[in-house]
Protein backbone atom coordinates (compact mmCIF):
# COMPACT_ATOMS: atom_id res chain seq x y z
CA UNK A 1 -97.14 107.64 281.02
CA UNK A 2 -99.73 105.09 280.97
CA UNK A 3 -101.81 106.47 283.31
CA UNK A 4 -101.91 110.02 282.03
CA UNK A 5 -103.12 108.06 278.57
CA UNK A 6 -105.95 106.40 280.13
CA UNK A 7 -106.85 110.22 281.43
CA UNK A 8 -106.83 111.18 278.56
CA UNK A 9 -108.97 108.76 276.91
CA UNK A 10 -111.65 109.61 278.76
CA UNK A 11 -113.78 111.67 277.46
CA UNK A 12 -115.74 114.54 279.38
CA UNK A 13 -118.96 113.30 280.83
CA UNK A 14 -121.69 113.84 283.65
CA UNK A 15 -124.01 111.83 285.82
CA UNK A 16 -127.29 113.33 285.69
CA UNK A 17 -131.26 113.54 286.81
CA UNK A 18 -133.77 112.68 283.71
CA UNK A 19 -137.05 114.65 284.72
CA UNK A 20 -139.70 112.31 282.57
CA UNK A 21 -143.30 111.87 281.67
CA UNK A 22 -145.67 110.50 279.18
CA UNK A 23 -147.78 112.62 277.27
CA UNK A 24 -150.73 111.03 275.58
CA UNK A 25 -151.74 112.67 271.81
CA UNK A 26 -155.10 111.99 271.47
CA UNK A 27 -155.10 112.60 267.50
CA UNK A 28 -153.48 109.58 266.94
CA UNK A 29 -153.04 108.16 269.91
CA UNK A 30 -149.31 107.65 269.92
CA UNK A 31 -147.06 108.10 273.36
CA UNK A 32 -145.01 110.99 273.26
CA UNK A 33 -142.03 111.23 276.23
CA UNK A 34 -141.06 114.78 277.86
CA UNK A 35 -137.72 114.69 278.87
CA UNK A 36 -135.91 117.45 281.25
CA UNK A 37 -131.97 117.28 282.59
CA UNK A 38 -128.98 120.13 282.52
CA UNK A 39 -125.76 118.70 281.51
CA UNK A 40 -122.78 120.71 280.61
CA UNK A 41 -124.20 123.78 281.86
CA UNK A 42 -127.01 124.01 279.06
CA UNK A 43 -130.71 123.05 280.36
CA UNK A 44 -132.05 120.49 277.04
CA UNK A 45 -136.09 119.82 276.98
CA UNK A 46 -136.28 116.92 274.70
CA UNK A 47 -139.87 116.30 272.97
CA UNK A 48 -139.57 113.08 271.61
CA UNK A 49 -141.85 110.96 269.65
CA UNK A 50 -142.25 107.82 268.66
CA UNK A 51 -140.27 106.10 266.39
CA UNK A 52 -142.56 103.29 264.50
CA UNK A 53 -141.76 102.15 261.73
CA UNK A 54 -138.23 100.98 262.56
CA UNK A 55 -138.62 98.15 264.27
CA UNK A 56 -141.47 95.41 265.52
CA UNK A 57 -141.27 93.99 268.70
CA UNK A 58 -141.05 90.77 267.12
CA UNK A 59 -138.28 91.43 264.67
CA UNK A 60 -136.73 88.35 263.83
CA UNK A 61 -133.09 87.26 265.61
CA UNK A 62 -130.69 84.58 264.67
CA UNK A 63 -126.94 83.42 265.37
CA UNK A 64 -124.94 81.72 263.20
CA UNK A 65 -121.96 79.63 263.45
CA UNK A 66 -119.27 77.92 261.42
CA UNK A 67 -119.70 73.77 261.49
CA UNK A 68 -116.75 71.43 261.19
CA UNK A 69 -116.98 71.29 257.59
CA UNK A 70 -116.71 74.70 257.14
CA UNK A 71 -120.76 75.86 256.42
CA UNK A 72 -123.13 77.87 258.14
CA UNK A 73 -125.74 76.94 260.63
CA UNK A 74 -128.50 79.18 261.59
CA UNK A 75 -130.53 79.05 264.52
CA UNK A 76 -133.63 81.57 265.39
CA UNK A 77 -133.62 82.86 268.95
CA UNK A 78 -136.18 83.82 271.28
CA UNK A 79 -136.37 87.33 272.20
CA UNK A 80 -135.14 87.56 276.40
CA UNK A 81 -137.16 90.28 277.20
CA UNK A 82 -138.43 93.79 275.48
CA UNK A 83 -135.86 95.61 273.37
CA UNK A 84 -137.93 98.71 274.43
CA UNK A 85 -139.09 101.61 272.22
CA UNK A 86 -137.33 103.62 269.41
CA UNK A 87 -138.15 107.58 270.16
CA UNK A 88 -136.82 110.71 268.05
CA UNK A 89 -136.73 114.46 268.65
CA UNK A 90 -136.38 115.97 265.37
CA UNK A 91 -135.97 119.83 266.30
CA UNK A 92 -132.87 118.97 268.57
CA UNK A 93 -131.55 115.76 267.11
CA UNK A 94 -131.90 113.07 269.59
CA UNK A 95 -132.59 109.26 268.95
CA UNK A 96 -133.15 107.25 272.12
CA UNK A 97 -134.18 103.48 273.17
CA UNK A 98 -136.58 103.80 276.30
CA UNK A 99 -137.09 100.65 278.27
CA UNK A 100 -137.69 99.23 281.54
CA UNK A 101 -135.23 97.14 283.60
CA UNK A 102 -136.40 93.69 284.44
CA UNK A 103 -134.60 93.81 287.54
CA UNK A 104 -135.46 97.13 289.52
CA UNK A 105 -137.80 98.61 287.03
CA UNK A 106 -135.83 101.78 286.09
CA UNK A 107 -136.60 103.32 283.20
CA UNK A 108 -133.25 103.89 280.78
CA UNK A 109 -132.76 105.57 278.09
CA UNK A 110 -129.96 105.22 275.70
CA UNK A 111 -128.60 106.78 272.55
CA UNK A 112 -127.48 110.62 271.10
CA UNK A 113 -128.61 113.54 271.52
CA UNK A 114 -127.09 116.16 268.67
CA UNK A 115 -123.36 115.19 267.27
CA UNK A 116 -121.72 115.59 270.44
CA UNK A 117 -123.82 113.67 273.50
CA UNK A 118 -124.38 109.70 274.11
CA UNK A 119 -126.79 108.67 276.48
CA UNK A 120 -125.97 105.50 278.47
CA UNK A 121 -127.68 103.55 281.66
CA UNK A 122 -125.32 103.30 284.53
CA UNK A 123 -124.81 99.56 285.26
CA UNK A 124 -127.34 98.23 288.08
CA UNK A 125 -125.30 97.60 290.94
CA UNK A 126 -124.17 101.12 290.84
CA UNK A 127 -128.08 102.67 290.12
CA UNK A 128 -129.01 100.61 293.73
CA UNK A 129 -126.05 101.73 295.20
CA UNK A 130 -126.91 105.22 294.54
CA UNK A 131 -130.37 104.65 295.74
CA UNK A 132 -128.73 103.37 298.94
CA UNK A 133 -127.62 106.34 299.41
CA UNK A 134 -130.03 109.13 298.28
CA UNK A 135 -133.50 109.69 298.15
CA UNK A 136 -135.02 110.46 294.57
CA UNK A 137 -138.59 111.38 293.13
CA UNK A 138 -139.87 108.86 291.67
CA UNK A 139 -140.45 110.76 288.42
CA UNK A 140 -136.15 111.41 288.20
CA UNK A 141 -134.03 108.35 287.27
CA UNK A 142 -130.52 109.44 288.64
CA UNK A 143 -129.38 106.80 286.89
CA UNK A 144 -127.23 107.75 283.26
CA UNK A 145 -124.07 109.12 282.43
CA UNK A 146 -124.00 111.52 279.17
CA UNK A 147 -120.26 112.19 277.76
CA UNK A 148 -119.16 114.19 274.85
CA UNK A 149 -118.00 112.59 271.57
CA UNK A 150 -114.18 113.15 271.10
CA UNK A 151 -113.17 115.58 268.13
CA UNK A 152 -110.20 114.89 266.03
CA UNK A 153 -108.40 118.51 266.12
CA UNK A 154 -106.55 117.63 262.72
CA UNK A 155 -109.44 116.31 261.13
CA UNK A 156 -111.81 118.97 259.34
CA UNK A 157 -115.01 118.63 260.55
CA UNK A 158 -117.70 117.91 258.04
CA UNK A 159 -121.82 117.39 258.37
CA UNK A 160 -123.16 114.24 257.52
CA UNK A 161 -124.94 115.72 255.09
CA UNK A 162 -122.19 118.27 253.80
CA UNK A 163 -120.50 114.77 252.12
CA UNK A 164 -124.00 113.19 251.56
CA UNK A 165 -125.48 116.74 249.52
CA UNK A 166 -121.98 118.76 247.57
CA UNK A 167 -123.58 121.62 246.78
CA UNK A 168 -121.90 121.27 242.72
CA UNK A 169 -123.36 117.98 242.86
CA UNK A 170 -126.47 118.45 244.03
CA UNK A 171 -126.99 121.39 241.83
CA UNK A 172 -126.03 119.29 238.76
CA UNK A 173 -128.48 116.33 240.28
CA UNK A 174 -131.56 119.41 240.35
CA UNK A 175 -130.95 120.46 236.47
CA UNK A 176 -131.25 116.90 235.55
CA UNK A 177 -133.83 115.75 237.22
CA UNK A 178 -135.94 119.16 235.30
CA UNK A 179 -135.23 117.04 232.15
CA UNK A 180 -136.37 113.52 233.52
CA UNK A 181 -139.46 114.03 235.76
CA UNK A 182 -140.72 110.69 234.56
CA UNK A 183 -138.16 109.20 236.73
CA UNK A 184 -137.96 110.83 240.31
CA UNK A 185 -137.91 108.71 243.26
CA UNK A 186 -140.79 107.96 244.99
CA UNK A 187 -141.78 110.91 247.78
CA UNK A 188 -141.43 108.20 250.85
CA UNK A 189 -138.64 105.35 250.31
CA UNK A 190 -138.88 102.21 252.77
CA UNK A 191 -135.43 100.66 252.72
CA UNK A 192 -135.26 97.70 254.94
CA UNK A 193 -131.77 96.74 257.15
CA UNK A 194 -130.87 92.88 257.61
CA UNK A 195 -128.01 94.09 260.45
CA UNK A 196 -125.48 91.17 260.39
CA UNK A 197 -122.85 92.14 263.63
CA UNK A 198 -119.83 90.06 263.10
CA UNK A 199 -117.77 87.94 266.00
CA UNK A 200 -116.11 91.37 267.18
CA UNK A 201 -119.17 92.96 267.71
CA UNK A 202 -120.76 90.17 269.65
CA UNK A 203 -117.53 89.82 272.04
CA UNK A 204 -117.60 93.38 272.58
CA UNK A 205 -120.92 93.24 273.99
CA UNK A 206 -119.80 90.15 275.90
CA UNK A 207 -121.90 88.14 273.93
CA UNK A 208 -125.22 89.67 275.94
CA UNK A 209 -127.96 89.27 272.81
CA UNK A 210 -130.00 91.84 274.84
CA UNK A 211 -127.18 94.12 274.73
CA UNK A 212 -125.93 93.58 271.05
CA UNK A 213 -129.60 94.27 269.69
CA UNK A 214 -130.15 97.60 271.65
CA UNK A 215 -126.79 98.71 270.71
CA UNK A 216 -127.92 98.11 266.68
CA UNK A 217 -131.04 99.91 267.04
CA UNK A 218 -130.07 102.49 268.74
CA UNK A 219 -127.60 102.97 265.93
CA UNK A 220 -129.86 102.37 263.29
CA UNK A 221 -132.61 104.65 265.14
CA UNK A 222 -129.66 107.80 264.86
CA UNK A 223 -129.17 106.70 261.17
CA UNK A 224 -132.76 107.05 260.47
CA UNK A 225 -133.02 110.62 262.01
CA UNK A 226 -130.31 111.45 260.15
CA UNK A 227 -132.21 110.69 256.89
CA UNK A 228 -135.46 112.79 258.60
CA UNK A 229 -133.49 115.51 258.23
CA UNK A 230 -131.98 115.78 254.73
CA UNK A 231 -134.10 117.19 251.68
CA UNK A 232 -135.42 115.04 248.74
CA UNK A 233 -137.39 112.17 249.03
CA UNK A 234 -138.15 110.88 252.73
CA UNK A 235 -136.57 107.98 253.91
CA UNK A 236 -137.70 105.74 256.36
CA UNK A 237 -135.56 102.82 257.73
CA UNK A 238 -136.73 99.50 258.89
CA UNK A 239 -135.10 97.09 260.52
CA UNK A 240 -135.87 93.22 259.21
CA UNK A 241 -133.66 91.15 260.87
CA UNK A 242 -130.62 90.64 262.94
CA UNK A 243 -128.01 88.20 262.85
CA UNK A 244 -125.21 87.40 265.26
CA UNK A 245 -122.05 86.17 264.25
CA UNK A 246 -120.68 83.65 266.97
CA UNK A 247 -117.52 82.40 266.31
CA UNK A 248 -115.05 83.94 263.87
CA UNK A 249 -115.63 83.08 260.19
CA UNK A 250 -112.33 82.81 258.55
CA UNK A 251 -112.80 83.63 254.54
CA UNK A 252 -109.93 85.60 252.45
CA UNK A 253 -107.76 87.85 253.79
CA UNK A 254 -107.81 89.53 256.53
CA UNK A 255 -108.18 92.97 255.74
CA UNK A 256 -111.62 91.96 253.19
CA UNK A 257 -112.43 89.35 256.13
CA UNK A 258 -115.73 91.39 257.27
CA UNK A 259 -116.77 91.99 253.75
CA UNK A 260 -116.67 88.59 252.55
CA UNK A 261 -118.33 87.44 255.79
CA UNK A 262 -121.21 89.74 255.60
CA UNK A 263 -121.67 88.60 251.75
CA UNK A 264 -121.37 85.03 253.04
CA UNK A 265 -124.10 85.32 255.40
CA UNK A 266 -126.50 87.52 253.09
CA UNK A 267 -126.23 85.07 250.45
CA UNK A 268 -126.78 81.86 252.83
CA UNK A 269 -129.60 83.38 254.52
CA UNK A 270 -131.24 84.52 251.33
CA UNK A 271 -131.18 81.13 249.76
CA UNK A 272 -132.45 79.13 253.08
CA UNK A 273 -135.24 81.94 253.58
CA UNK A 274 -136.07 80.91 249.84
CA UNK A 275 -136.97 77.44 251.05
CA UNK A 276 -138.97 77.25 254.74
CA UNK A 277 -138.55 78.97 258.21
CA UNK A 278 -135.46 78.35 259.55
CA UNK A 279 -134.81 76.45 263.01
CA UNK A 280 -131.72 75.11 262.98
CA UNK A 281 -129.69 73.99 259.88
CA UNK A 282 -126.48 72.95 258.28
CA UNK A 283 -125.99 74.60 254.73
C-alpha cells in the first residue's frame, strides 16, 4: 500500500534536450534567450526576455536567529556565487532563472512554463553521469527534468486572475472609477518584496542559501508575469531583500506562528535599518 502511494505521488514528468542560444537586440541592447525542447508530445519555442527590474545582482541577504534572551540578531551575508538571470516569455507564460554551474559549467534553467510545467536542473552527479555515457552538442544541455503540476479533480479550477478580476466586481470598480478620475492609480506601479522564508523553508532547502534564494526568485519572477498579464495599471515587482530564518522562532500559537514571525522580523529589521547598516547585532 505504501508503495503504490509513493507511485502515485509522483507526478508525470520527462527528461529532456534544451536547444539554446543568445540572441543579441541591438535596439536596446538587452540579451534575449531562444529556447527549443518537445516534452509531452507538444514541440514549445520559448522567446524569452529579460527580466530587469526584479532583482540586482547585489540584492541584499541576511539570516537571522533567536539569542538566549529571546531577540533577534541579524547578520548580512555574502553572496556565494551568481544567482543568475530572471527571463520571461510573455506570449506562452514562462518565467525562468538561467545560470551557469560553478562546477561543470552547464547552463540550467529553472522555473514554469504555463500552469502546468516546472523546470528543474537534474542534480550534478547525475548530469556527468549522463555525459559519461552519451555524447551531446554542445549547444543541448540534456540535463532537466520538466513534470506536470498535479490537479485536484474535486477542486474547481479557477485562473489566477478569474479570483483576482470577478467580472461583477470589476464592472462595479470601472463605473466608479468614471466618477473619480482624479484618483486612478498610477499607469506603472513599483511594489518592492522584502521575502522573509521562515525555518521550514530554509530546512527544506537543506539550509543551501544558494538554493533558498533561487527558489524565491524564481517564485517571485512567476508572480511578476502573472501581474504582466492582467489589465489595469502595470505592475512591476522588485525584489529588496531576503531574509533567512535559521532556527525556529517560537511566538503565539502555533497555527498564527508564521504570521507573527514574519511581523516580528519586518518590524525588527525596519527599526535597525532606521539606524546604520547592519553587520551583526543583538536587538
Amino acid at each position: 500500500m505504501a508503495a503504490e502511494t509513493r507511485a502515485l505521488s509522483i507526478p508525470e514528468y520527462q527528461i529532456v534536450n534544451i536547444h539554446s542560444r543568445t540572441k543579441r537586440d541591438t535596439s536596446n541592447e538587452e540579451d534575449k534567450r531562444i529556447i527549443k525542447l518537445n516534452i509531452f508530445g507538444k514541440s514549445l519555442d520559448l522567446n524569452l526576455e529579460r527580466n530587469n527590474n526584479l532583482m540586482r545582482n547585489d540584492v541584499p541577504l541576511y539570516s537571522v536567529i533567536a539569542n538566549s534572551t529571546g531577540h533577534l540578531e541579524y547578520q548580512l551575508l555574502q553572496h556565494e556565487e551568481p544567482l543568475g538571470v530572471t527571463y520571461q516569455d510573455i506570449k506562452n507564460q514562462a518565467a525562468l532563472v538561467i545560470h551557469t554551474d560553478p562546477e561543470d559549467g552547464a547552463t540550467l534553467y529553472e522555473g514554469t512554463i504555463g500552469h502546468e510545467l516546472v523546470v528543474r536542473p537534474l542534480p550534478s552527479s547525475l548530469r556527468l553521469r549522463m555525459m559519461e555515457n552519451e555524447i551531446e552538442n554542445a549547444h543541448i544541455e540534456k540535463s532537466h527534468v520538466i513534470f506536470k503540476r498535479k490537479q485536484q479533480d474535486k477542486v474547481p479550477h479557477y485562473s489566477d486572475y478569474a479570483l483576482m478580476e470577478p467580472g461583477d466586481l470589476v464592472s462595479k470598480i470601472r463605473r466608479k472609477r468614471s466618477l473619480r478620475r482624479k484618483r486612478e492609480a498610477p499607469y506603472v506601479i513599483y511594489p518592492e518584496i522584502l521575502v522573509i522564508v521562515d525555518y521550514d523553508g530554509y530546512r527544506l532547502h537543506g539550509g543551501d542559501n544558494v538554493q533558498i534564494k533561487r527558489y524565491f526568485i524564481s517564485f517571485w519572477n512567476g508572480v511578476d508575469l502573472r501581474y504582466k498579464l492582467l489589465k489595469g495599471p502595470k505592475v512591476r515587482i522588485s525584489i529588496a531583500g531576503i531574509i533567512i530564518s535559521r532556527c525556529e522562532i517560537q511566538r503565539g500559537t502555533q497555527y498564527i506562528k508564521k504570521i507573527i514571525l514574519k511581523a516580528i522580523i519586518v518590524k525588527s529589521f525596519v527599526q535597525e535599518k532606521s539606524k546604520e547598516p547592519i553587520g551583526m547585532r543583538h536587538f
